[in-house]
Protein backbone atom coordinates (compact mmCIF):
# COMPACT_ATOMS: atom_id res chain seq x y z
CA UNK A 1 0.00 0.00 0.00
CA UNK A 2 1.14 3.49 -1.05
CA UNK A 3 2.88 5.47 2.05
CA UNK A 4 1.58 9.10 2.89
CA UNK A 5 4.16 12.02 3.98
CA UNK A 6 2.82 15.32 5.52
CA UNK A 7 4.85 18.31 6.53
CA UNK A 8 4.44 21.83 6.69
CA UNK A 9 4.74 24.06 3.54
CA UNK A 10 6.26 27.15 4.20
CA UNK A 11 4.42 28.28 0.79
CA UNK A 12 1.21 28.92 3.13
CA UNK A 13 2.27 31.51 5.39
CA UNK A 14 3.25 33.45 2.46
CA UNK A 15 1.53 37.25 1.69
CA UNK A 16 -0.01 35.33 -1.39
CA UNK A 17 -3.75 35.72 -3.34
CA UNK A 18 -3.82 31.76 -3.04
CA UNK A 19 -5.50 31.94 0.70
CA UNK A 20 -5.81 28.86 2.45
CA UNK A 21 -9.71 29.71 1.95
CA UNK A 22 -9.01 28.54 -2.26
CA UNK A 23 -7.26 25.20 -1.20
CA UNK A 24 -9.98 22.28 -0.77
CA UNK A 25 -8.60 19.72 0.81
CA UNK A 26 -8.51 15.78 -0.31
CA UNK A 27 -10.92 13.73 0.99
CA UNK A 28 -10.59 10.90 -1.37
CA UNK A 29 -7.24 9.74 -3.69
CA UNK A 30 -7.56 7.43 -6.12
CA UNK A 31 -4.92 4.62 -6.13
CA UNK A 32 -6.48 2.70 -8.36
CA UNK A 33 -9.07 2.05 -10.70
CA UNK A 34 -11.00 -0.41 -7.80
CA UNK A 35 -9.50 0.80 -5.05
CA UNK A 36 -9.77 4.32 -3.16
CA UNK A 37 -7.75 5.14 -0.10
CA UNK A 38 -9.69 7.55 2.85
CA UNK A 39 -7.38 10.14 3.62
CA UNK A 40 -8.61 12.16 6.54
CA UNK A 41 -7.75 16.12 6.59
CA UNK A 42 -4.47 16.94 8.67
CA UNK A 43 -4.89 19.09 11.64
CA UNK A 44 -3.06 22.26 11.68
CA UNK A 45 -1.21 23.14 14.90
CA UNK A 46 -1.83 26.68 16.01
CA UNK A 47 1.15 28.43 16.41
CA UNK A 48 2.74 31.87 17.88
CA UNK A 49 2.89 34.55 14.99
CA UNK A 50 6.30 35.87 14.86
CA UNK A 51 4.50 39.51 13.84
CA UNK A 52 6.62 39.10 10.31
CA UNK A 53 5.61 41.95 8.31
CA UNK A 54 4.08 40.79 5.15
CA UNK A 55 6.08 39.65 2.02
CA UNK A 56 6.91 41.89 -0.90
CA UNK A 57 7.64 39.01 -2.96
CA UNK A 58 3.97 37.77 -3.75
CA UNK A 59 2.76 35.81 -6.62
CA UNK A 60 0.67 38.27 -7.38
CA UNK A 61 3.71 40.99 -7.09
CA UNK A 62 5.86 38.94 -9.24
CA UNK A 63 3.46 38.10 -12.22
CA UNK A 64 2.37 42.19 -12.14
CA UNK A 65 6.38 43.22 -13.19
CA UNK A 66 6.56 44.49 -16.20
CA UNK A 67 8.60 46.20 -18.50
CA UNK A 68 9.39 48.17 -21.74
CA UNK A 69 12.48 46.30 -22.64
CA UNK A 70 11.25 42.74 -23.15
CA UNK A 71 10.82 41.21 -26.47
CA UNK A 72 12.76 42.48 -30.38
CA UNK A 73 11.44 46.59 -29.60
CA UNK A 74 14.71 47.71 -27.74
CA UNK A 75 17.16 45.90 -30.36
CA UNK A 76 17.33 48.50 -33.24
CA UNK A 77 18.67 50.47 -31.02
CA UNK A 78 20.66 48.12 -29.17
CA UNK A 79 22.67 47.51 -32.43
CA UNK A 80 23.21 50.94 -33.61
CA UNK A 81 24.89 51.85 -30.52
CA UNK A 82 27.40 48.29 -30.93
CA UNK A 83 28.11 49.44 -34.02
CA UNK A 84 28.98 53.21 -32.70
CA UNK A 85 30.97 51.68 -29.88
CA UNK A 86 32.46 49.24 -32.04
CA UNK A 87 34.14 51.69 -34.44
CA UNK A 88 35.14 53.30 -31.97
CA UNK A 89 37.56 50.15 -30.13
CA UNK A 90 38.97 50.01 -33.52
CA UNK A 91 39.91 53.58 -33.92
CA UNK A 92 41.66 54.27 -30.59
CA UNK A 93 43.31 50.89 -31.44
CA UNK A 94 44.86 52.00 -34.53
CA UNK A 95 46.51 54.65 -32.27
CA UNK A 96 49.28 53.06 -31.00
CA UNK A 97 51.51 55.77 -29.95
CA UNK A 98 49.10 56.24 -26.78
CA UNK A 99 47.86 53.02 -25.52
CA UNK A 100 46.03 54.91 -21.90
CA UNK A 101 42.86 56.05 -23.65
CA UNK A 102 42.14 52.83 -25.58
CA UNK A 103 42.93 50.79 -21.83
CA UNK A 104 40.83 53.35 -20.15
CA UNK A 105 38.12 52.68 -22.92
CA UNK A 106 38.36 49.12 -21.99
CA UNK A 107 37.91 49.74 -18.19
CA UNK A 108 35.06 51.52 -19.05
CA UNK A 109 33.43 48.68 -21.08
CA UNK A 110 34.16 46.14 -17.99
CA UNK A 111 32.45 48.30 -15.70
CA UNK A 112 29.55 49.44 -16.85
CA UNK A 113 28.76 46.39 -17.82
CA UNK A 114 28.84 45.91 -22.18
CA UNK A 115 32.86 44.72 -22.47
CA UNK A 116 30.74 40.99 -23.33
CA UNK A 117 29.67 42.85 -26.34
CA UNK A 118 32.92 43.45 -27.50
CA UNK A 119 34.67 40.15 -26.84
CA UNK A 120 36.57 39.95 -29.44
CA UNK A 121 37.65 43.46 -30.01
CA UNK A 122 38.66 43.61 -26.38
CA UNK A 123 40.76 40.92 -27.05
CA UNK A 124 42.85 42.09 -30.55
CA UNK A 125 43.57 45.63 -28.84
CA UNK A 126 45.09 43.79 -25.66
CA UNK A 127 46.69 41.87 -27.32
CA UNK A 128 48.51 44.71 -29.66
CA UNK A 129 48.98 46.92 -26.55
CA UNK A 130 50.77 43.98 -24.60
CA UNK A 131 53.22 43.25 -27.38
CA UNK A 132 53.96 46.46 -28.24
CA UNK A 133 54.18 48.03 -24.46
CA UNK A 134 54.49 45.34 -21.54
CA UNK A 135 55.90 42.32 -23.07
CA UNK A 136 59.90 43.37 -22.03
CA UNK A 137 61.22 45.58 -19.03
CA UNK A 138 62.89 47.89 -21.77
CA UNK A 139 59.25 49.31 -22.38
CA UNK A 140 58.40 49.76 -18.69
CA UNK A 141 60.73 52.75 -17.73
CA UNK A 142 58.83 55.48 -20.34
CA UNK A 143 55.61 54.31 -18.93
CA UNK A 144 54.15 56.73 -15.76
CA UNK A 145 52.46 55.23 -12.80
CA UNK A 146 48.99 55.27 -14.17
CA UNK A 147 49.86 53.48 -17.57
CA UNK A 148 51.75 50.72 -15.58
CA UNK A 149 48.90 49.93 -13.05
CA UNK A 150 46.08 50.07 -15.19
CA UNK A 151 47.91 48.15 -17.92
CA UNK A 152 49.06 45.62 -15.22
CA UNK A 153 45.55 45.33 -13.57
CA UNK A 154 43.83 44.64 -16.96
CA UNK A 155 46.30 42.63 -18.89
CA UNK A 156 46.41 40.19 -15.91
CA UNK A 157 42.47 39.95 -15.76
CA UNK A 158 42.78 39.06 -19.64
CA UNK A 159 45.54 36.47 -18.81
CA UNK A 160 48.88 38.34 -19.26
CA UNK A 161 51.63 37.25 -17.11
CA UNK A 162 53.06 40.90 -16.63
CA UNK A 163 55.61 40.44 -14.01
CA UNK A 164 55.27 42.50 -10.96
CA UNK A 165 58.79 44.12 -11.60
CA UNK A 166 57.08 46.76 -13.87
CA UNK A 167 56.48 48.51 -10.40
CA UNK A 168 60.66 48.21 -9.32
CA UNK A 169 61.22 51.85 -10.13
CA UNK A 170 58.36 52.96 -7.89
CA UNK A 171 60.83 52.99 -4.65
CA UNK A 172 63.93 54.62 -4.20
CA UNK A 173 67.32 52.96 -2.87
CA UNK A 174 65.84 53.15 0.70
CA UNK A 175 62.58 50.96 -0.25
CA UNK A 176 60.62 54.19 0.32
CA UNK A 177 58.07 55.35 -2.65
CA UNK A 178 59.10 58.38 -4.17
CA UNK A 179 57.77 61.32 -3.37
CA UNK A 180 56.50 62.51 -6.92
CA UNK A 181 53.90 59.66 -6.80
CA UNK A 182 51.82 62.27 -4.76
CA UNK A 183 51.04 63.90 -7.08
CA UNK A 184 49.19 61.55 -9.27
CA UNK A 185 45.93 60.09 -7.17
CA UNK A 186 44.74 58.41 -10.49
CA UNK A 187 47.57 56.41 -10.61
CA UNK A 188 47.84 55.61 -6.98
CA UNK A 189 43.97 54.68 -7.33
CA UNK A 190 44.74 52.31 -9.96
CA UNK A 191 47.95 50.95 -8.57
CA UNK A 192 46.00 50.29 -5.37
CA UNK A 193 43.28 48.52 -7.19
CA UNK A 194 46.19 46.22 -9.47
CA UNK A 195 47.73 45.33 -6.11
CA UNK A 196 44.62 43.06 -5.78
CA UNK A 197 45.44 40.89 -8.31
CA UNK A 198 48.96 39.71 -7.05
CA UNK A 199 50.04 36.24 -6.68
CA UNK A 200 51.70 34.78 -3.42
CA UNK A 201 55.35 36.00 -2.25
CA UNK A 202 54.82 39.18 -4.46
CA UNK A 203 55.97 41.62 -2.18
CA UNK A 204 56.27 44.82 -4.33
CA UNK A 205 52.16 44.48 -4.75
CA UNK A 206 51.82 43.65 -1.12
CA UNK A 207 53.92 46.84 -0.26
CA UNK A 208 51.57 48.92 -3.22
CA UNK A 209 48.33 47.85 -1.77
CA UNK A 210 49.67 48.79 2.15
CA UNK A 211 51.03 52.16 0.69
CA UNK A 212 48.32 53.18 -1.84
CA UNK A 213 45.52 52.12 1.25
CA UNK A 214 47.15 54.87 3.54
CA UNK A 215 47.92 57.08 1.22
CA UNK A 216 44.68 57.16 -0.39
CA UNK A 217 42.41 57.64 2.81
CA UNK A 218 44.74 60.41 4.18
CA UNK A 219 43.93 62.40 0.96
CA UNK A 220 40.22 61.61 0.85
CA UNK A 221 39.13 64.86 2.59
CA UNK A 222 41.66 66.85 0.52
CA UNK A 223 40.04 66.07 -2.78
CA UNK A 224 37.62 68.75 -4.50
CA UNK A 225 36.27 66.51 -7.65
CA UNK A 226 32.86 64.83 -6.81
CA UNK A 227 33.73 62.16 -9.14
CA UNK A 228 37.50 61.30 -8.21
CA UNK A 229 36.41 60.95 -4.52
CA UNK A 230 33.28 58.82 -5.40
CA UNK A 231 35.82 56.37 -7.03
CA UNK A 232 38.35 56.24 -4.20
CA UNK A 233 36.09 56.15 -1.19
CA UNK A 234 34.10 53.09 -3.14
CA UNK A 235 37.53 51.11 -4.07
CA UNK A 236 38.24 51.99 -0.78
CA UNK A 237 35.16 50.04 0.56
CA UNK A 238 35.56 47.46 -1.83
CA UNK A 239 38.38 46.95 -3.97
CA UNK A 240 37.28 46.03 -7.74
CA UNK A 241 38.28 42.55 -8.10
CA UNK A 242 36.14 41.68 -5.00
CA UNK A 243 33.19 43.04 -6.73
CA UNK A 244 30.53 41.48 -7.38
CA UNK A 245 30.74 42.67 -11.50
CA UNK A 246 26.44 43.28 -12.12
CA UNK A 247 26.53 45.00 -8.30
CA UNK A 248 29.65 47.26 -9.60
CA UNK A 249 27.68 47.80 -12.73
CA UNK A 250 24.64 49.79 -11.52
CA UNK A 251 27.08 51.77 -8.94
CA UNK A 252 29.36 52.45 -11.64
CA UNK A 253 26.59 53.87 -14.29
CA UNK A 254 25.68 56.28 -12.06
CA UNK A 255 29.04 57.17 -11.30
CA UNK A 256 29.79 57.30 -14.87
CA UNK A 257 26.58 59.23 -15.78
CA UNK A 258 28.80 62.67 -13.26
CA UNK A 259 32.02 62.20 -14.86
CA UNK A 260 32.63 65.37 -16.69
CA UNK A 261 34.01 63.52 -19.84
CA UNK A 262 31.92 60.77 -19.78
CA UNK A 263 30.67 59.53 -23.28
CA UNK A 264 26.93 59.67 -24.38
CA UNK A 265 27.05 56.44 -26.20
CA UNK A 266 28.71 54.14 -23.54
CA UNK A 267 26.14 55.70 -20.95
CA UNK A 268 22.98 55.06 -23.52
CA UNK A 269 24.52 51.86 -24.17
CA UNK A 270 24.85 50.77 -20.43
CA UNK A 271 21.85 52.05 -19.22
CA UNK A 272 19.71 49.95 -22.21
CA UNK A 273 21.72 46.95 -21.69
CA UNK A 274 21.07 46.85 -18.02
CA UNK A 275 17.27 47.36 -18.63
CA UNK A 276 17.18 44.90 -21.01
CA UNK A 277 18.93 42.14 -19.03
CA UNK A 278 17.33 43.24 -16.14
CA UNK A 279 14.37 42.37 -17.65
CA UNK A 280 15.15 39.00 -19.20
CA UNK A 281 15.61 37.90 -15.98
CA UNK A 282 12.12 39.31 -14.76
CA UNK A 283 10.57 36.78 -16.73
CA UNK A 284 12.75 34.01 -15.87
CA UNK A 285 11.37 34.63 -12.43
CA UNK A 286 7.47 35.19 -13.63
CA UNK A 287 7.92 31.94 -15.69
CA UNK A 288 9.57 30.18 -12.28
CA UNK A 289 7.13 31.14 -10.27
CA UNK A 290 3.89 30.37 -12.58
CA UNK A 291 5.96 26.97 -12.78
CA UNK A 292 6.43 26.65 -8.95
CA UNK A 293 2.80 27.27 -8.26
CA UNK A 294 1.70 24.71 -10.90
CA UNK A 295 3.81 21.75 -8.76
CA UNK A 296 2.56 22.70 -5.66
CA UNK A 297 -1.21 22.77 -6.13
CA UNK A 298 -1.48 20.22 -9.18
CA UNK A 299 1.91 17.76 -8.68
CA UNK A 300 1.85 18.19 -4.46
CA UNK A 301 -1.47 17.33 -2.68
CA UNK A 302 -2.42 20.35 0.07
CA UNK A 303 -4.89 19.90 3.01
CA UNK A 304 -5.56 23.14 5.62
CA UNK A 305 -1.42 23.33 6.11
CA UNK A 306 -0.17 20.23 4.81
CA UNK A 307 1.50 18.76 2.07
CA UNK A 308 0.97 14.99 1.16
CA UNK A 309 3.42 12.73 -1.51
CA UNK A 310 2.39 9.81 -2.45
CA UNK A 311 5.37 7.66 -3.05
């Protein structure tokens, strides 16, 4: 004879439109076609209310989202700005004589989000930049402190084994860091944030990140651009490769949206792409939860609290 199993479902207590007053409960289950099994209705054990406030999360709250940038509408536009974006990875990689603003253009991409558009692209114009700039010590001593760390930091994301050596001449003879470093806070920010990406027994990086932490905090109050100080006091709080990279992504658009050079099409770009994934996965959740409801009252028997398998 088939075995009955009863707990409680925690789906009950939820702030849902299914009340308990829609659920009939079984009487009679057929096991059978001559056969029929009495079940009797489980009694439900009063218990204390915890005085939880209600949850946001109903069915009915997550079948009513809705958005604009579901479905084919949004992708005209979607493409048009690729293609903007697009030329422009493979203009400032033709210009080879400055490799900072097509790395910067790359950091960009990562954090806001669209560098998975540009895959490939990413990819040639690292690859040119590493050759041509990182790939022998000879190259490092005409680079300044901000081309080195944000070179280092992204190269090594993509895979690069650039040595931590490129950061030897950053101390004098004592093993003190020279003094002109002060005056570039862009390139102690990003030298603080490529210190995170060391390996084990690499002490230069170790020393960087202990430095570029002090450093950076004791010139937090001193710093007059909004934007700058944004970026610092959030590394700061969380260094970049701890990040979690969609969390960074809607801090960073907003941070990117004040920068006083920011571009127009990397912000459109961003902000549609984040919609539009955003809402992708609101209908992975509506269809989840139409599909969750459907097992529990047609697959799972319920009774006044109870759930019942027949095995």
């Amino acid at each position: 004879m088939s075995s009955v199993w009863a707990f409680s479902s925690p789906f009950l207590i939820s702030n849902s439109s299914l009340s308990r007053k829609s659920i009939i409960a079984c009487e009679n289950i057929t096991i059978n076609k001559n056969q029929v099994m009495d079940v009797p209705t489980m009694a439900t054990s009063v218990r204390r209310s915890g005085n939880y406030p209600p949850s946001l999360w109903s069915y009915d709250r997550i079948q009513s989202l809705n958005s604009n940038y579901t479905g084919d509408k949004q992708m005209p536009r979607l493409q048009t700005l690729k293609e903007a974006v697009r030329t422009m990875i493979y203009k400032d990689n033709e210009k080879e004589e400055n490799p900072l603003k097509m790395l910067n253009l790359v950091d960009d991409l990562q954090r806001l989000g669209i560098s998975y558009h540009f895959e490939n692209e990413i990819s040639n114009a690292l690859k040119n930049i590493y050759y041509n700039y990182y790939e022998t010590p000879e190259k490092w001593t005409i680079m300044d402190l901000n081309l080195k760390s944000l070179g280092f930091r992204l190269l090594r994301q993509h895979g690069y084994l650039v040595p931590q050596e490129i950061f030897e001449d950053i101390k004098d003879d004592a093993g003190n860091f020279k003094g002109h470093l002060h005056n570039d806070i862009i390139g102690l920010l990003n030298l603080y944030e490529a210190s995170y990406h060391s390996l084990e027994d690499e002490h230069i990086l170790d020393d960087a990140r202990d430095f570029t932490t002090k450093y950076l905090k004791e010139s937090l109050e001193n710093i007059t651009d909004q934007h700058l100080s944004s970026l610092i006091s959030h590394a700061l709080d969380i260094p970049l490769h701890w990040m979690v990279p969609r969390v960074e992504t809607r801090w960073f658009i907003k941070a990117y949206e004040k920068r006083s050079a920011m571009n127009p099409t990397l912000l459109e770009l961003a902000k549609l792409d984040f919609n539009m994934v955003q809402a992708i996965h609101q209908e992975d959740l509506k269809y989840t939860s139409r599909y969750i409801c459907i097992y529990i009252f047609c697959l799972g028997g319920f009774s006044s609290g109870s759930r019942t398998f027949l095995q």
